[in-house]
Structure formats: structure tokens, C-alpha cells
Protein backbone atom coordinates (compact mmCIF):
# COMPACT_ATOMS: atom_id res chain seq x y z
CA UNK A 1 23.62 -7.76 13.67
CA UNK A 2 26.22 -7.10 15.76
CA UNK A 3 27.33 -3.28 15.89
CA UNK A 4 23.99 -2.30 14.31
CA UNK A 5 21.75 -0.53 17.42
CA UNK A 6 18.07 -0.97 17.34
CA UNK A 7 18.26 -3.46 14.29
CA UNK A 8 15.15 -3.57 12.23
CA UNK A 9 15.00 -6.47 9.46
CA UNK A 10 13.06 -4.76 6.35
CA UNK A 11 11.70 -7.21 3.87
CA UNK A 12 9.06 -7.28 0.97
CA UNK A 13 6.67 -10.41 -0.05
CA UNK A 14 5.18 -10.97 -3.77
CA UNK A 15 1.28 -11.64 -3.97
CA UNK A 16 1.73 -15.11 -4.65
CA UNK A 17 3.83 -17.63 -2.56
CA UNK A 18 4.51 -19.70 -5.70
CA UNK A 19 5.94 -16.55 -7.60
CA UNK A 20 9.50 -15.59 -8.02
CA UNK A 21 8.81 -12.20 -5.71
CA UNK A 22 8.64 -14.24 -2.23
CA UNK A 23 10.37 -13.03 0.91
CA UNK A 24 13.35 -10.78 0.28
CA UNK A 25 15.64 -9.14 3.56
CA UNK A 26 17.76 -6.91 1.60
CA UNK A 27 19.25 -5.52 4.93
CA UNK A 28 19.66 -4.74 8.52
CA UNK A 29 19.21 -1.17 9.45
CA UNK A 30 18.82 1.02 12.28
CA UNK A 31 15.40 2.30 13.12
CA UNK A 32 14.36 5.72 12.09
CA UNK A 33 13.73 7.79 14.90
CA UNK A 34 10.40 10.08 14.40
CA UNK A 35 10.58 13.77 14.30
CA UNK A 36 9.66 15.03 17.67
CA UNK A 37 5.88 16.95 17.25
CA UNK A 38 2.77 16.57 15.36
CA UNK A 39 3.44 18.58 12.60
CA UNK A 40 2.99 16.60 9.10
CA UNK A 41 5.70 18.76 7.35
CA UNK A 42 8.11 17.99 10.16
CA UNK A 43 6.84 14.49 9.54
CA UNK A 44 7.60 14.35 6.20
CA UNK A 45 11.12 16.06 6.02
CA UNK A 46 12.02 13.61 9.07
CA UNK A 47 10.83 11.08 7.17
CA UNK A 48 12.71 11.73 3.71
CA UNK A 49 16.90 11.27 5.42
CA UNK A 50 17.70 9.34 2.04
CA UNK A 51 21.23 9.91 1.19
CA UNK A 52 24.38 9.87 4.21
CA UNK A 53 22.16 11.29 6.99
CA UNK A 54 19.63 9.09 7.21
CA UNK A 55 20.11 6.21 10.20
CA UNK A 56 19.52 3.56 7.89
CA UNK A 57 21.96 4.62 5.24
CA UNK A 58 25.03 5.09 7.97
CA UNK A 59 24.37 1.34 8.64
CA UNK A 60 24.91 0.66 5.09
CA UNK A 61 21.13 0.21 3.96
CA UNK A 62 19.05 2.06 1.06
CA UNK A 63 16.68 4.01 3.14
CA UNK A 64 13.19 4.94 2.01
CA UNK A 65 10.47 5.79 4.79
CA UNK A 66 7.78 3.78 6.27
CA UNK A 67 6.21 6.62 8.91
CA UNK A 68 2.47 7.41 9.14
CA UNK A 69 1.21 10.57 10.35
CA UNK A 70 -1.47 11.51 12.54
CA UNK A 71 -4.51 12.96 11.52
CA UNK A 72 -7.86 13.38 10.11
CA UNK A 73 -9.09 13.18 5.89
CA UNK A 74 -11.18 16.51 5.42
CA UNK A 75 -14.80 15.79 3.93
CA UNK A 76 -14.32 19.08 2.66
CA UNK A 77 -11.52 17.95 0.50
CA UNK A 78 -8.63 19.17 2.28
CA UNK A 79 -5.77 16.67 2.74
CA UNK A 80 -4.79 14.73 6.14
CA UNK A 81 -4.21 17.50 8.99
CA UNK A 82 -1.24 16.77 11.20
CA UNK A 83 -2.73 16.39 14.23
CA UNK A 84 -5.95 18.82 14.15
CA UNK A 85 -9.69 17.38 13.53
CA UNK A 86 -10.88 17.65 10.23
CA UNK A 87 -14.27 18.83 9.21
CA UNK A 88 -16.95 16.53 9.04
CA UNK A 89 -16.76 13.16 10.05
CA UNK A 90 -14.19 11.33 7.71
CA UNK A 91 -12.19 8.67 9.61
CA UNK A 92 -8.72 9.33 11.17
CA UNK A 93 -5.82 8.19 10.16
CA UNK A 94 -3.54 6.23 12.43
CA UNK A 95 -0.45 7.19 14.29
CA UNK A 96 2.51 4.89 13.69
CA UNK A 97 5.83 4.72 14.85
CA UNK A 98 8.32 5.40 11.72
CA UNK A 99 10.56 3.06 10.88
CA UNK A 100 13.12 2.89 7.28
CA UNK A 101 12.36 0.32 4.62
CA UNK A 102 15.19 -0.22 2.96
CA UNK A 103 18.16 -2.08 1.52
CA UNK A 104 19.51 -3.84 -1.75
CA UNK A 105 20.34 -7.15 -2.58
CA UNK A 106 22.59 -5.91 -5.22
CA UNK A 107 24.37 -3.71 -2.67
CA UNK A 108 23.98 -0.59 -4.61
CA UNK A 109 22.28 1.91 -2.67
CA UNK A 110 20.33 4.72 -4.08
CA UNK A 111 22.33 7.58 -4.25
CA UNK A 112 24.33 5.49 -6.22
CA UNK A 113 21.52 4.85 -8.98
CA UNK A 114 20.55 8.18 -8.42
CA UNK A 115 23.82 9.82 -9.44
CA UNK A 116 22.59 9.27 -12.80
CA UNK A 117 19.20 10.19 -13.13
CA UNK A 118 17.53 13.58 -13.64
CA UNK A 119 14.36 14.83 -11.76
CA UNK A 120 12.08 15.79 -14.52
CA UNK A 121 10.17 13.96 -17.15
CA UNK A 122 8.79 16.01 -20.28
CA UNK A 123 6.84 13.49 -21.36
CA UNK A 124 5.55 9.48 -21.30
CA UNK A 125 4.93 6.59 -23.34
CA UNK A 126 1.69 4.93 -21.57
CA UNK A 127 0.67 1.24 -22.51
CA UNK A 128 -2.22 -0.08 -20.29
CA UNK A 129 -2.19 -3.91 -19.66
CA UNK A 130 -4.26 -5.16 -20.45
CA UNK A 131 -6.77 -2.70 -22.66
CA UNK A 132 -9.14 -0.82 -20.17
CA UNK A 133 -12.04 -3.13 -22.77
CA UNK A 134 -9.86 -6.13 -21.77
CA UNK A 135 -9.99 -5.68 -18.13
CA UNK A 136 -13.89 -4.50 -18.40
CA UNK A 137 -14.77 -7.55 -19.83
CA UNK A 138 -12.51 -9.70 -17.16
CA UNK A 139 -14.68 -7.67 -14.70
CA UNK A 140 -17.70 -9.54 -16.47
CA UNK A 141 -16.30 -13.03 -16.35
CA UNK A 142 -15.62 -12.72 -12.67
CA UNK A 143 -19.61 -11.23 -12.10
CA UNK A 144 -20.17 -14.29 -13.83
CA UNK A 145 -17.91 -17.06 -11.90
CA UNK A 146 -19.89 -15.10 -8.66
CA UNK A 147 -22.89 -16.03 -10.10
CA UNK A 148 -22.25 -19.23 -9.89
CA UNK A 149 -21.58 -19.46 -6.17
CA UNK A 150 -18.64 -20.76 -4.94
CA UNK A 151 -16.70 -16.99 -5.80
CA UNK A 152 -17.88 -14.50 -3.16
CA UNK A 153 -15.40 -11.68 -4.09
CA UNK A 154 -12.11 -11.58 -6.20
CA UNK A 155 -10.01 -8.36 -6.68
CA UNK A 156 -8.65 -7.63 -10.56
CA UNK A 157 -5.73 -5.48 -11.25
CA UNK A 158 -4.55 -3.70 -14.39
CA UNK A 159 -0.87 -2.34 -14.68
CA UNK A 160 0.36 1.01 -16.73
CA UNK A 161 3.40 0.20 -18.67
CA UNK A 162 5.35 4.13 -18.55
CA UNK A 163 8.57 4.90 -20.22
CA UNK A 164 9.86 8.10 -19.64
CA UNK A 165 12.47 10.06 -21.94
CA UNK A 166 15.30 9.68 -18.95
CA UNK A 167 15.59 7.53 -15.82
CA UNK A 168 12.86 7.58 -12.96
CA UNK A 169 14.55 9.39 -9.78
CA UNK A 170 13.86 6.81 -6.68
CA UNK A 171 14.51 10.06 -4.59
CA UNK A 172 12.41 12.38 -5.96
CA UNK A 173 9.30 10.18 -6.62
CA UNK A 174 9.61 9.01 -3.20
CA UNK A 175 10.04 12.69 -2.08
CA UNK A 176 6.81 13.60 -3.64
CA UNK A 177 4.80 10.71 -2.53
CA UNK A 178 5.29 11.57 1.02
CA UNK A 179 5.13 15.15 0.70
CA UNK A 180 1.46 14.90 -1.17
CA UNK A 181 0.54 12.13 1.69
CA UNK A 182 2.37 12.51 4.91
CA UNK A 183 0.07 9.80 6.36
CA UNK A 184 0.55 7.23 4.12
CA UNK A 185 2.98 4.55 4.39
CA UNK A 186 5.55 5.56 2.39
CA UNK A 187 8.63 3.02 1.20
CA UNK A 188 10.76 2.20 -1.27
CA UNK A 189 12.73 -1.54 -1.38
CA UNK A 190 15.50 -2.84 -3.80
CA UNK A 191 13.70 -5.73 -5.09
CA UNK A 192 16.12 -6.09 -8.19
CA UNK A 193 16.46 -9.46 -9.37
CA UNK A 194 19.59 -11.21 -11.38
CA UNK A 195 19.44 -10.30 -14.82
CA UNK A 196 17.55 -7.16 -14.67
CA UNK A 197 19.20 -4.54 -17.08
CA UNK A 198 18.95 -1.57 -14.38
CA UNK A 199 17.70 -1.98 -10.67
CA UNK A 200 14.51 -2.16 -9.84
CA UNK A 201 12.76 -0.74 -6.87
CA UNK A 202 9.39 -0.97 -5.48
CA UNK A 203 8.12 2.29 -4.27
CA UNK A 204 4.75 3.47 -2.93
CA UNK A 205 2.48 4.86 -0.54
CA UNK A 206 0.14 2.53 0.83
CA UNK A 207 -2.52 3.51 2.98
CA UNK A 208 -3.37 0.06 3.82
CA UNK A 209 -1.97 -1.26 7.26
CA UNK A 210 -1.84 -4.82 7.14
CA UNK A 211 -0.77 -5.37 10.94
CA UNK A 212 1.78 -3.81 13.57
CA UNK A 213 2.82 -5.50 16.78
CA UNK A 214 4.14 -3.10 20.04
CA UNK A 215 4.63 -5.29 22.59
CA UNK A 216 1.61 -7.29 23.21
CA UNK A 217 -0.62 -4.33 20.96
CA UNK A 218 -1.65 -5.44 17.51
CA UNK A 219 -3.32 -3.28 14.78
CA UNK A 220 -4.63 -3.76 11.97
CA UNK A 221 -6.82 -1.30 9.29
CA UNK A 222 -8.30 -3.21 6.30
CA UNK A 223 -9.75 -1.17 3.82
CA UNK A 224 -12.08 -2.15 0.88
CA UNK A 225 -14.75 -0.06 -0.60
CA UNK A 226 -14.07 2.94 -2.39
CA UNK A 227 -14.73 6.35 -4.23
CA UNK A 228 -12.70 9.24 -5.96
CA UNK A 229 -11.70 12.18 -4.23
CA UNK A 230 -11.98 15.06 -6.35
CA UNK A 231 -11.10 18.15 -4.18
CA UNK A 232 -14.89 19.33 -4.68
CA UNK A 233 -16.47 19.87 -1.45
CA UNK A 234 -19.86 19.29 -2.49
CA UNK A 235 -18.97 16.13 -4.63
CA UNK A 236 -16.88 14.29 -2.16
CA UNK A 237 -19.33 15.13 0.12
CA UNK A 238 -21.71 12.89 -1.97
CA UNK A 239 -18.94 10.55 -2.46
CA UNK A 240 -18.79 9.89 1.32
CA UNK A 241 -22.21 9.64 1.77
CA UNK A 242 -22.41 6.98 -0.65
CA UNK A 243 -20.05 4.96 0.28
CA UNK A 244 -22.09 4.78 4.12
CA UNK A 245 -25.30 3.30 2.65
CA UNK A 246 -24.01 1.34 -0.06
CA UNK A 247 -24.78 -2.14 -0.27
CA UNK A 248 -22.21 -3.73 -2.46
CA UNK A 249 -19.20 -1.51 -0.94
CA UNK A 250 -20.51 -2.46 2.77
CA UNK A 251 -20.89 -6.14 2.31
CA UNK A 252 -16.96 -5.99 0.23
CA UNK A 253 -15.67 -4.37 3.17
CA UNK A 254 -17.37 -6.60 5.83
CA UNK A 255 -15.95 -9.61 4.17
CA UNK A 256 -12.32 -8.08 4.22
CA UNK A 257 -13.06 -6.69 8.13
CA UNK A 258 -14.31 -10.45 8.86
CA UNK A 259 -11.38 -12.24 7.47
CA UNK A 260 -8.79 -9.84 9.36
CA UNK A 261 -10.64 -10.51 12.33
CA UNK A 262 -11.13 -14.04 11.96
CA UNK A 263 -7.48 -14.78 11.80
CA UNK A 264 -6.23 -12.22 14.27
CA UNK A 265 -8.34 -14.09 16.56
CA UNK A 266 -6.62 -16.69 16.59
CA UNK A 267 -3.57 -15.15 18.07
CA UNK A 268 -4.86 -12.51 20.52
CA UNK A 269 -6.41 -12.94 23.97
CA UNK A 270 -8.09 -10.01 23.40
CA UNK A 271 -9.52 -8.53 20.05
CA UNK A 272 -12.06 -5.43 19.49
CA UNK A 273 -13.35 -4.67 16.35
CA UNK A 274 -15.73 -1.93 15.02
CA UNK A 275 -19.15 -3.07 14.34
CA UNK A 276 -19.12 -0.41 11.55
CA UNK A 277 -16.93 1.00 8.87
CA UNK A 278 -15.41 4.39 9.00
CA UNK A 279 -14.86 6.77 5.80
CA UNK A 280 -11.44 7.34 5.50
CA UNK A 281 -9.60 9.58 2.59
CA UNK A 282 -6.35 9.86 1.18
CA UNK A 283 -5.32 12.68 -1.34
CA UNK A 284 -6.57 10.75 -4.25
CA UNK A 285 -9.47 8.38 -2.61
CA UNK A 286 -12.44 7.79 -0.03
CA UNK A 287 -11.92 4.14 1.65
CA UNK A 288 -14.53 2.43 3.99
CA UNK A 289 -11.71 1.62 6.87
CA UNK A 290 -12.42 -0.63 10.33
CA UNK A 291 -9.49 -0.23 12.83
CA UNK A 292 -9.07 -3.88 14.51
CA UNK A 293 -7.14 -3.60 17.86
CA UNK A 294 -6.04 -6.57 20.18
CA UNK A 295 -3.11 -8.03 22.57
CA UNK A 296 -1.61 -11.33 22.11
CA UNK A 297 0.10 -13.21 25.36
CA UNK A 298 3.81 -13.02 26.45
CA UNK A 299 5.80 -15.11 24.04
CA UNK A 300 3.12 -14.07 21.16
CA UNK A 301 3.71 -14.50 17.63
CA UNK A 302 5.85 -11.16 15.88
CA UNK A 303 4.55 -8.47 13.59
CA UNK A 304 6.07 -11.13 10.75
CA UNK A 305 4.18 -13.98 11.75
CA UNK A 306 0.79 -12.06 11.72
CA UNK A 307 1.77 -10.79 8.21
CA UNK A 308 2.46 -14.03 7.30
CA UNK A 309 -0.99 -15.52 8.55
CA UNK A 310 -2.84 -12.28 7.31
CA UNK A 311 -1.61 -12.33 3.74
CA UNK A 312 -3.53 -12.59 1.60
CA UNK A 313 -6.47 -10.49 2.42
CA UNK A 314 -9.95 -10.17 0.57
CA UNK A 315 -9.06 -6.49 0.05
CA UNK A 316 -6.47 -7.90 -2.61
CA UNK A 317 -7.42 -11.33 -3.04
CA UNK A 318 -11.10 -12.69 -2.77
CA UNK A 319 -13.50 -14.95 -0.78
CA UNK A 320 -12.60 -17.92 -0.47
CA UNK A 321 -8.84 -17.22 -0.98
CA UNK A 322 -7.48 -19.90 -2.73
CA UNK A 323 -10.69 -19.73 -5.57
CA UNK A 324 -10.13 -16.20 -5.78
CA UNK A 325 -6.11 -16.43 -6.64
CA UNK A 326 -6.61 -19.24 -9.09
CA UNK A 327 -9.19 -16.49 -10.95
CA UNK A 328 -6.60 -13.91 -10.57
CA UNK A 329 -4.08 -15.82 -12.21
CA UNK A 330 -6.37 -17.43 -15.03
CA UNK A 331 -7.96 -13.40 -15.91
CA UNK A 332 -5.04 -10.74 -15.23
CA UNK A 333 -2.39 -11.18 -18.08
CA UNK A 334 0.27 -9.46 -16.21
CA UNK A 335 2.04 -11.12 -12.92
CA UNK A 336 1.46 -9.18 -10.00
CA UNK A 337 5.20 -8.78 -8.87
CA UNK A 338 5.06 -7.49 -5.23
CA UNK A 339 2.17 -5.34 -5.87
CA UNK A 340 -0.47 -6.75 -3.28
CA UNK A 341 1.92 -8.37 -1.21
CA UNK A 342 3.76 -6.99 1.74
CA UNK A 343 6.33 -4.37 2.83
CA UNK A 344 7.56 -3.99 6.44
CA UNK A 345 10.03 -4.51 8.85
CA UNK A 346 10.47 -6.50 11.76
CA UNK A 347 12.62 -6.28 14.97
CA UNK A 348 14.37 -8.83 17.32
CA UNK A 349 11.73 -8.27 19.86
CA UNK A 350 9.07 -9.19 17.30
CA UNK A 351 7.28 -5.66 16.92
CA UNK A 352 7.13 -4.71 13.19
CA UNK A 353 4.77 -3.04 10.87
CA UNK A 354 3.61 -4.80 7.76
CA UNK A 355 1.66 -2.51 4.95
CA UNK A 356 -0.17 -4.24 1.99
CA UNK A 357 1.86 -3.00 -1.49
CA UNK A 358 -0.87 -0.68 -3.14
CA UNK A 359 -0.17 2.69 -4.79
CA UNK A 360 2.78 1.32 -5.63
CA UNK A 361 5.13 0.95 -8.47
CA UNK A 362 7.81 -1.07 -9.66
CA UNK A 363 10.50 1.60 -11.22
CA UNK A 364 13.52 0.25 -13.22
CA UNK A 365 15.65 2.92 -15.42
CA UNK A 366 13.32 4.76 -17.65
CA UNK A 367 10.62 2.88 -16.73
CA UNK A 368 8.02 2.57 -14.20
CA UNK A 369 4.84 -0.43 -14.02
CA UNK A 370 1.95 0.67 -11.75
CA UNK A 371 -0.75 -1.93 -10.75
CA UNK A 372 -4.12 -0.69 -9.34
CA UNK A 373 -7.00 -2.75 -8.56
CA UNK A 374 -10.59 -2.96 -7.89
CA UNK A 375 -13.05 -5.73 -5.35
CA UNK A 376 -15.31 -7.23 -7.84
CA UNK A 377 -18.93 -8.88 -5.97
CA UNK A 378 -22.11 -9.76 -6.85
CA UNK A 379 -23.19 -6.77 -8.71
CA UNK A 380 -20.39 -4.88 -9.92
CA UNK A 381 -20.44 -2.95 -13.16
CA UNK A 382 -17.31 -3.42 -15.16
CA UNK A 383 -17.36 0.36 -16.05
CA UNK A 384 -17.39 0.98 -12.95
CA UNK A 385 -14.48 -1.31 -11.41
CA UNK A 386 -12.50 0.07 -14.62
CA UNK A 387 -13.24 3.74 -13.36
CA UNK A 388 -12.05 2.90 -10.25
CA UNK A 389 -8.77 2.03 -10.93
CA UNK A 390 -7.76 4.78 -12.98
CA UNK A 391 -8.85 6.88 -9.82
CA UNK A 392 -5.98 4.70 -7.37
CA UNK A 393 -3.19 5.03 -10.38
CA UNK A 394 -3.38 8.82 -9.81
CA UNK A 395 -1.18 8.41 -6.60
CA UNK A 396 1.78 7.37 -8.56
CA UNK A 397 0.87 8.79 -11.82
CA UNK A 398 0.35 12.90 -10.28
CA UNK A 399 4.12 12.26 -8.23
CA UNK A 400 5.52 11.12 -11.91
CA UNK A 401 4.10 14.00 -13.11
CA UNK A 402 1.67 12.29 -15.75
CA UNK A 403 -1.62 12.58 -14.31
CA UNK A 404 -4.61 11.93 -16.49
CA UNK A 405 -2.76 8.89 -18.01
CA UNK A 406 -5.10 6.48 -16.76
């Protein structure tokens, strides 16, 4: 690292340990510095140095952006305000330090893929996987293995399968992302693999905060339970209200909040955790959120290490864990890549910020896989759980510029 100030060690990890998407550090880059101010627009153009200006890319990385705004969800279906409070009584949005998630183990960066590649897309070919009957009826077999008792909760995902008529820009998708959700946690990782015709990048904008360490402060904001967000004042409105006094979405999220708690614990000599959910939105999505704060002791493990312990949560996994992958892998026909795992970075001090990979896609060419997923408990109604996760591929699919092909 030497000659590289401020180094930052970016990495992403695959949902399963035994999969071929485990722990990549594509590079050592210097750490973004955050626009000065409140203002999300400032946030986002600070947050979107991608080609020779950025910090990261004059230290030879492949920069994408990992900042979070400040800021409040609007019940009255605005988006995240910069720094002002929102209407009604949605929950706020953390502020992050900003930091660049980047780098290639190919050692092409993206302006060099990009050279190529045109911004727009007339149209897509869309190919769910599996069929939206397949995955109801997967929703059904896991009611089922519940029903039995040893499954408590286990998360299914479906992918889209979209090939466009030219090559997916990195840039501009990335652009878009953060500019529709300056909150979110916004990145985008070379996580191409040997003998992959064209790279392949993971890029997303997760609202999930898996854990950050500065100095001895740890945070983390697990989020399970969810509704649309439909821009209708009156129907989110109802959305949010729901989601407050709803049994099956309050007992998934306690069992997430629990676990996050439960192992965070274990680490910090001090721990506080909300003894109720908050409603928090994103441009696409209400989310039941708990904010977990705590301190850990001098010498205290790094933002990596907590990942590391944390991963994986019930918000993408299940209850009890290991039950809950071996159902994932037996009922989703597709191989979760790095969706559901991690993307972060770590410095030599040990402060970092790890996000869970959701609203995400894996972009290659003229082609771009999107995985979104749903908490299935005792209860849940396939149609439902199906519904849902057409509602969390609008993220990606309205910055590709193919919403409503969910």
C-alpha cells in the first residue's frame, strides 16, 4: 500500500461460503472524500467521480460509490430529503461516511469497458428464472417445511435474465441508481471471473447496512418486512400503516433484529437496540428498519470481521441459518452469485462499511441478471411473496429503463 494515502481495501463476498463468489479484493484505493453540505444532489454528483477524477481511479482502481445520504423517506411519497424532515413519521435514513467500491481483478477499469458501450436501450429480452408459477409454488413448499417446525423463516429469490440490443453502460446505470436514490448505498465491483466472455460487474443500490465500524462505533440497520411504494399519498399511507400492526412482517423483522443483535453482542461492551421497528422507504419500497448501535473495546474486531460474523442474516437467509441455506439451495434453480452477500470496504485501522448485495445486478455485455427476494414465515401467501419481488426488481429494472418487466 505504500504510496496509496488513506488506503481503503474494497472487497465483495458471494451468499454462500462454499460457492465460487467468496471473498474478492480487486484493489487498493484511496478513500472518497464526501462533498462538503447536506445537499443530496451535491451528494450524488460527489459521489459519481467515475472516470480520471475520481480519487479511487488516480490510484489505479475502478471506482463506483458507496456514500449514503442523510435524510428522511416521505409518507407522502416524496423521495429521501437531503437533510430536511419528511412528513409523517417514516424512519430516517442514516448518515454514512462515503467511501469508493471499486477495482478489477482483470485490471481493466471501466472507462475502458465503457468506451464501447452506448447509453440507451430500445428494447429487452426478459426471461424470469424460474417462472413467477415456479417460484409461487417454491413459496408453498417452504410454508410447508415451516410447518413442520424446525424452519422458522427462509428467504427465496427469483432472478430476471435481460438482454439488451447493445452493451449495458456500468456508468450510466450506476449514474442513475444514485441519482433516483442518493441515500442508498450505491456500488459497483469487478467481480469478473476467468472465462467470462465480457466483464462482469456487480452493481446496485442497497439500502441494507449490514455493519460499519468508526473507531470503537458500530452500526448496523437490518431490514425485513416490506411493502410497495407507489408514489400515491393515500396508498402508501396505508402501506405504512400496515406494515406497523402486521403480525407476520413484525415477527420476520424481529427475528432478523434478534439475530443482528445477538451476534453483535458478542463483540461490543456496549449495545442499544430499538425495542420497535421503524418504517423506512426507499424510492421503490416501505421496509420495517431497527438501527442497532454499540462500541466494541480498544483492540476490537474491524468492520470485516463483524461482516464476516454477521453474514448471513435472516433478512437473506432464514432461521436457523444453516436449515434455511440448505432450502435455498435445494428450491431456487439459479445460484445466487454475490447477490445477498456483501460489498464494502475496509481500512488499516479496521473501520469499514459492509452493505448486504440487494437491488443489485450482475451486468456482463448485453446482459444484465437481477435477483430479488422475499422472507417467507408461517403464513405467507405465495402470491403475495411473488408480488413482492417484482416490487424490489423495479430499482434496477426503472435505471435500465425497462420498468414493468417484472
Amino acid at each position: 500500500m505504500a504510496g496509496v494515502a488513506n488506503p481503503v481495501v474494497v472487497g465483495a463476498i458471494g451468499f454462500r461460503p462454499d460457492s465460487g463468489s467468496s471473498l474478492i479484493v480487486p484493489a487498493v484505493v484511496r478513500r472518497a472524500e464526501m462533498p462538503g453540505g447536506g445537499d443530496a444532489q451535491r451528494m450524488a454528483a460527489g459521489s459519481l467521480r467515475l472516470g480520471g477524477s475520481s480519487p479511487a481511479a488516480e490510484s489505479g482502481g475502478n471506482a463506483g460509490t458507496g456514500s449514503r445520504a442523510a435524510g428522511n423517506a416521505a409518507e407522502s411519497g416524496g423521495k429521501p430529503d437531503g437533510g430536511s424532515q419528511a412528513a409523517g413519521s417514516a424512519g430516517q435514513r442514516s448518515e454514512n461516511q462515503g467511501a469508493a467500491i471499486a477495482g478489477s481483478r482483470s485490471g481493466s477499469g471501466f472507462a475502458d469497458v465503457e468506451a464501447s458501450l452506448r447509453d440507451g436501450q430500445s428494447s429487452w429480452t426478459v426471461v424470469p428464472q424460474p417462472a413467477p408459477e415456479v417460484y409461487a409454488e417454491s413459496v408453498r413448499q417452504a410454508v410447508d417445511l415451516i410447518g413442520d417446525g424446525e424452519l422458522r423463516k427462509v428467504v427465496l429469490a427469483r432472478a430476471l435474465d435481460l438482454v439488451g440490443e447493445q452493451g449495458v453502460s456500468v456508468r450510466k446505470l450506476l449514474r442513475d441508481l444514485v441519482v433516483a436514490d442518493p441515500a442508498a448505498h450505491a456500488f459497483a465491483v469487478d467481480v469478473s471471473a476467468p472465462g467470462d466472455p465480457a466483464p462482469r460487474t456487480l452493481v446496485g443500490a442497497s439500502p441494507e447496512l449490514l455493519v460499519s465500524r468508526k473507531g470503537n462505533v458500530v452500526t448496523a440497520n437490518p431490514l425485513a418486512g416490506s411493502r410497495r411504494r407507489t408514489g400515491d399519498p393515500a396508498r402508501d399511507a396505508q402501506a405504512i400503516a400496515e406494515l406497523r400492526v402486521s403480525e407476520k412482517d413484525l415477527d420476520e423483522h424481529a427475528l432478523v433484529a434478534a439475530q443482528v443483535a445477538e451476534v453483535l453482542g458478542r463483540y461490543c461492551t456496549e449495545l442499544d437496540v430499538p425495542e420497535e421497528p421503524e418504517v423506512m422507504g426507499t424510492p421503490a419500497m416501505w421496509h420495517l428498519s431497527t438501527r442497532i448501535a454499540g462500541r466494541v473495546g480498544p483492540g476490537g474486531p474491524s468492520a470485516l470481521e463483524l461482516a464476516e460474523a454477521l453474514h448471513p442474516t435472516p433478512a437473506v437467509c432464514g432461521v436457523p441459518v444453516d436449515l434455511a441455506r440448505d432450502t435455498i439451495a435445494r428450491l431456487e434453480p439459479e445460484d445466487r452469485g454475490y447477490y445477498a452477500g456483501l460489498v464494502g470496504w475496509t481500512d488499516l485501522a479496521g473501520d469499514g462499511e459492509w452493505v448486504v448485495t440487494i437491488r443489485c445486478a450482475e451486468v456482463a455485455g448485453k446482459t444484465a441478471r437481477l435477483f430479488a427476494g422475499a422472507g417467507v414465515v408461517a403464513g405467507s401467501d405465495p402470491a403475495a411473496e411473488l408480488a413482492e419481488t417484482s416490487a424490489k426488481f423495479g430499482t434496477l429494472l426503472r435505471a435500465l429503463g425497462a420498468e414493468g418487466a417484472a
